[in-house]
Protein backbone atom coordinates (compact mmCIF):
# COMPACT_ATOMS: atom_id res chain seq x y z
CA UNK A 1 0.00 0.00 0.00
CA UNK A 2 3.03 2.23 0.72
CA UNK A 3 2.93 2.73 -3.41
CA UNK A 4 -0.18 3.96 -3.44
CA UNK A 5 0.14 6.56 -0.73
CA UNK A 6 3.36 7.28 -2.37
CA UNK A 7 2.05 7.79 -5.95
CA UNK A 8 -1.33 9.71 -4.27
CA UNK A 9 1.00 12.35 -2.75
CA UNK A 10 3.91 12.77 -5.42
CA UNK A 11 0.84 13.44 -7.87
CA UNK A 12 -0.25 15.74 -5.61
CA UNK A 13 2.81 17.47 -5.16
CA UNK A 14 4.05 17.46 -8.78
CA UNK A 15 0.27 18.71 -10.20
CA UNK A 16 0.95 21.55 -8.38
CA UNK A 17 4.76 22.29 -9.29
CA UNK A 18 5.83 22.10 -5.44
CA UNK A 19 9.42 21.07 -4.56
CA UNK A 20 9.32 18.48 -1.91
CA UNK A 21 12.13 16.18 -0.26
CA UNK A 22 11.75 12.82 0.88
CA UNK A 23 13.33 11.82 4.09
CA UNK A 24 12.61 9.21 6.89
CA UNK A 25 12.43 5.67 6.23
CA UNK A 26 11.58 5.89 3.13
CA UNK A 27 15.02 8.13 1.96
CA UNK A 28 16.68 5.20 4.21
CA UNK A 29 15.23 2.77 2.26
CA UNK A 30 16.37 4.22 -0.55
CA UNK A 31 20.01 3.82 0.70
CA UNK A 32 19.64 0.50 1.90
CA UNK A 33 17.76 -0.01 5.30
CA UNK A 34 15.28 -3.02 4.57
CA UNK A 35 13.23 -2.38 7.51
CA UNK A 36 9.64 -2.09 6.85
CA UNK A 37 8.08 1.41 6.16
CA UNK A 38 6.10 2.96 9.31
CA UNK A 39 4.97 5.92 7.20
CA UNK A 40 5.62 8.24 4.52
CA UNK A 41 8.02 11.15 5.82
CA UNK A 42 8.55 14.62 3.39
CA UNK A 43 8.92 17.72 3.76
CA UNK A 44 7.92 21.10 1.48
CA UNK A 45 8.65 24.97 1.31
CA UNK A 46 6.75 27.01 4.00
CA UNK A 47 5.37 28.75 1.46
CA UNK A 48 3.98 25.89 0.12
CA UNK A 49 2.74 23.84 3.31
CA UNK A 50 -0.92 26.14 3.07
CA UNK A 51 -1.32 24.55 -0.46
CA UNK A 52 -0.72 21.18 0.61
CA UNK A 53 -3.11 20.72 3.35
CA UNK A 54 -5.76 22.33 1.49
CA UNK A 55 -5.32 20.05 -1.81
CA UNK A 56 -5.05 17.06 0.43
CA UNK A 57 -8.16 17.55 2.93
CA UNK A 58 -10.01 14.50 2.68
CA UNK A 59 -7.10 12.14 3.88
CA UNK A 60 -6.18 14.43 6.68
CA UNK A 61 -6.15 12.50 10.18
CA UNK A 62 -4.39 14.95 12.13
CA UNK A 63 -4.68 19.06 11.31
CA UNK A 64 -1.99 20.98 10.42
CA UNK A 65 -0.20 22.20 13.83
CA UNK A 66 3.30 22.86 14.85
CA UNK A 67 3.93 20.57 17.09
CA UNK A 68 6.72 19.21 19.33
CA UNK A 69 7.32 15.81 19.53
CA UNK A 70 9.26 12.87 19.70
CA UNK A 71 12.25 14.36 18.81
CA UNK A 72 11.02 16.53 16.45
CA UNK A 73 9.80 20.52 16.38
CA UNK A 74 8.07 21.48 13.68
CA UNK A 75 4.70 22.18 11.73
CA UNK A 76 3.66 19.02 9.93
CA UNK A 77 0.02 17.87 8.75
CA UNK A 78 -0.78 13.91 8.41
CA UNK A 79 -3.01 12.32 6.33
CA UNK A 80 -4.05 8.98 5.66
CA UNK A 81 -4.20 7.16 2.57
CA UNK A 82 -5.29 3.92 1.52
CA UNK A 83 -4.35 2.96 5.21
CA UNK A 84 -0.95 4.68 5.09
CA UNK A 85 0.20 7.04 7.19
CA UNK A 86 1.94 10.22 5.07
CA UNK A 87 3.39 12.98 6.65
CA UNK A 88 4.28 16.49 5.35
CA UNK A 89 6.41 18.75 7.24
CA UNK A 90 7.08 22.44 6.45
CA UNK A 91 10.47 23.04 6.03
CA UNK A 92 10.38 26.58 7.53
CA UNK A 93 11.85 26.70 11.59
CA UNK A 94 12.14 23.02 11.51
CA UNK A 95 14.00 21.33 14.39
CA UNK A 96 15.17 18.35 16.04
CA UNK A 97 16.15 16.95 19.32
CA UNK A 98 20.21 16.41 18.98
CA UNK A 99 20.14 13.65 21.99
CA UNK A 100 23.94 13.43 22.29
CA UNK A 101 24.15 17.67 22.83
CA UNK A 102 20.68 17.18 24.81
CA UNK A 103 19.75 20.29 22.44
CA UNK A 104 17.39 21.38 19.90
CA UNK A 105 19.06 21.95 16.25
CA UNK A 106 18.02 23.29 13.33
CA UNK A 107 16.83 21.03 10.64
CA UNK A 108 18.49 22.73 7.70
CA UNK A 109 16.33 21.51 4.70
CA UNK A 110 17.89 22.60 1.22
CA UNK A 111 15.49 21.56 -1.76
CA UNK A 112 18.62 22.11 -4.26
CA UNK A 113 20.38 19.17 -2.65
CA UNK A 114 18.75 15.72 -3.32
CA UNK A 115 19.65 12.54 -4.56
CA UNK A 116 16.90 10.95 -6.95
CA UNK A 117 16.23 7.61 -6.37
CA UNK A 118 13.54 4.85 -7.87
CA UNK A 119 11.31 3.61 -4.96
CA UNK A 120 7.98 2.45 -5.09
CA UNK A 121 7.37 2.87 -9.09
CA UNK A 122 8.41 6.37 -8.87
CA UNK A 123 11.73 8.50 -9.48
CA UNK A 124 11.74 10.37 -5.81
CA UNK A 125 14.16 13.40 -4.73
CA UNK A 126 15.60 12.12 -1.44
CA UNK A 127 17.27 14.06 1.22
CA UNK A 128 20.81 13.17 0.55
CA UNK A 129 22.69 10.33 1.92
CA UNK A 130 25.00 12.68 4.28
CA UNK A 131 21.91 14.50 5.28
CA UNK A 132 20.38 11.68 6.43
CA UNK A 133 22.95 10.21 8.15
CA UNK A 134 23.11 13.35 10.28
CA UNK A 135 20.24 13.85 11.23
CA UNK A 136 18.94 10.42 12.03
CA UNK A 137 22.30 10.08 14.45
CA UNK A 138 21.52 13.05 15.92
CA UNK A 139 18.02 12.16 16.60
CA UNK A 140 19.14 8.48 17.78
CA UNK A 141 16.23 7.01 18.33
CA UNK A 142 16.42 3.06 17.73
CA UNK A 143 14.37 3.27 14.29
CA UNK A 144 17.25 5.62 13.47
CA UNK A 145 20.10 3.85 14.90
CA UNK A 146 18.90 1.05 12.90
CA UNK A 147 18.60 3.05 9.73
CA UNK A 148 21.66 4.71 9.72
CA UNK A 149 23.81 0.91 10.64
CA UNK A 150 22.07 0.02 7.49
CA UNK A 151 23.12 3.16 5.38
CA UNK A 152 26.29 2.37 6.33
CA UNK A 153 26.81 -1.57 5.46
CA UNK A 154 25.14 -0.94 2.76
CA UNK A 155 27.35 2.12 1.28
């Protein structure tokens, strides 16, 4: 189903001419990790974000909020689709939780630097490799620990 949620929002997304980045499991995927897919993670221009929620209304299942959590501190909406959770963050102010500093860091998300990659039937602008890495050890939760062990072995 993760294709279908996939396709549903990268249509979405590309019928509208906005610049998005792929990151999460899905970018680690992309370099390697085989564990399964818990969602859908991207992220889009502020300017953007408005746009996005409004085209994708039906499938939301939680509103458009900033919201700290989990490691993360940012403004994100979630929808739902086909069963699939997909979630689209803003890339304006986003943070995360660097656990080894025991600080919040900025989330520096450059749309001009991607890596384009054929997952799920589609050709996909992920966050790049390095990128990645980074952020997920900083982060270093065990989804990410496992992720970025993968990355590695698998570079």
């Amino acid at each position: 189903m993760h294709h279908l949620a996939a396709q549903w929002i990268v249509g979405l997304l590309r019928d509208r001419n906005i610049p998005f980045l792929i990151c999460g499991g899905l970018a680690a995927k992309g370099y390697g990790s085989e564990r399964d897919l818990n969602d859908i993670d991207l992220f889009v221009p502020g300017e953007h974000f408005s746009s996005v929620v409004q085209a994708g209304q039906k499938f939301v299942s939680k509103a458009a909020a900033h919201r700290q959590e989990e490691g993360w501190d940012l403004t994100y909406v979630q929808f739902k689709y086909e069963g699939i959770k997909v979630e689209v963050g803003s890339a304006d102010s986003a943070k995360i939780f660097d656990a080894g500093n025991q600080t919040w860091v900025p989330l520096n998300i450059d749309f001009s630097r991607y890596s384009t990659v054929h997952l799920l039937g589609l050709q996909l602008p992920l966050m790049l490799k390095d990128d990645l890495v980074q952020y997920k050890s900083a982060l270093s939760r065990p989804v990410d620990i496992e992720d970025v062990r993968a990355i590695r072995e698998s570079a």
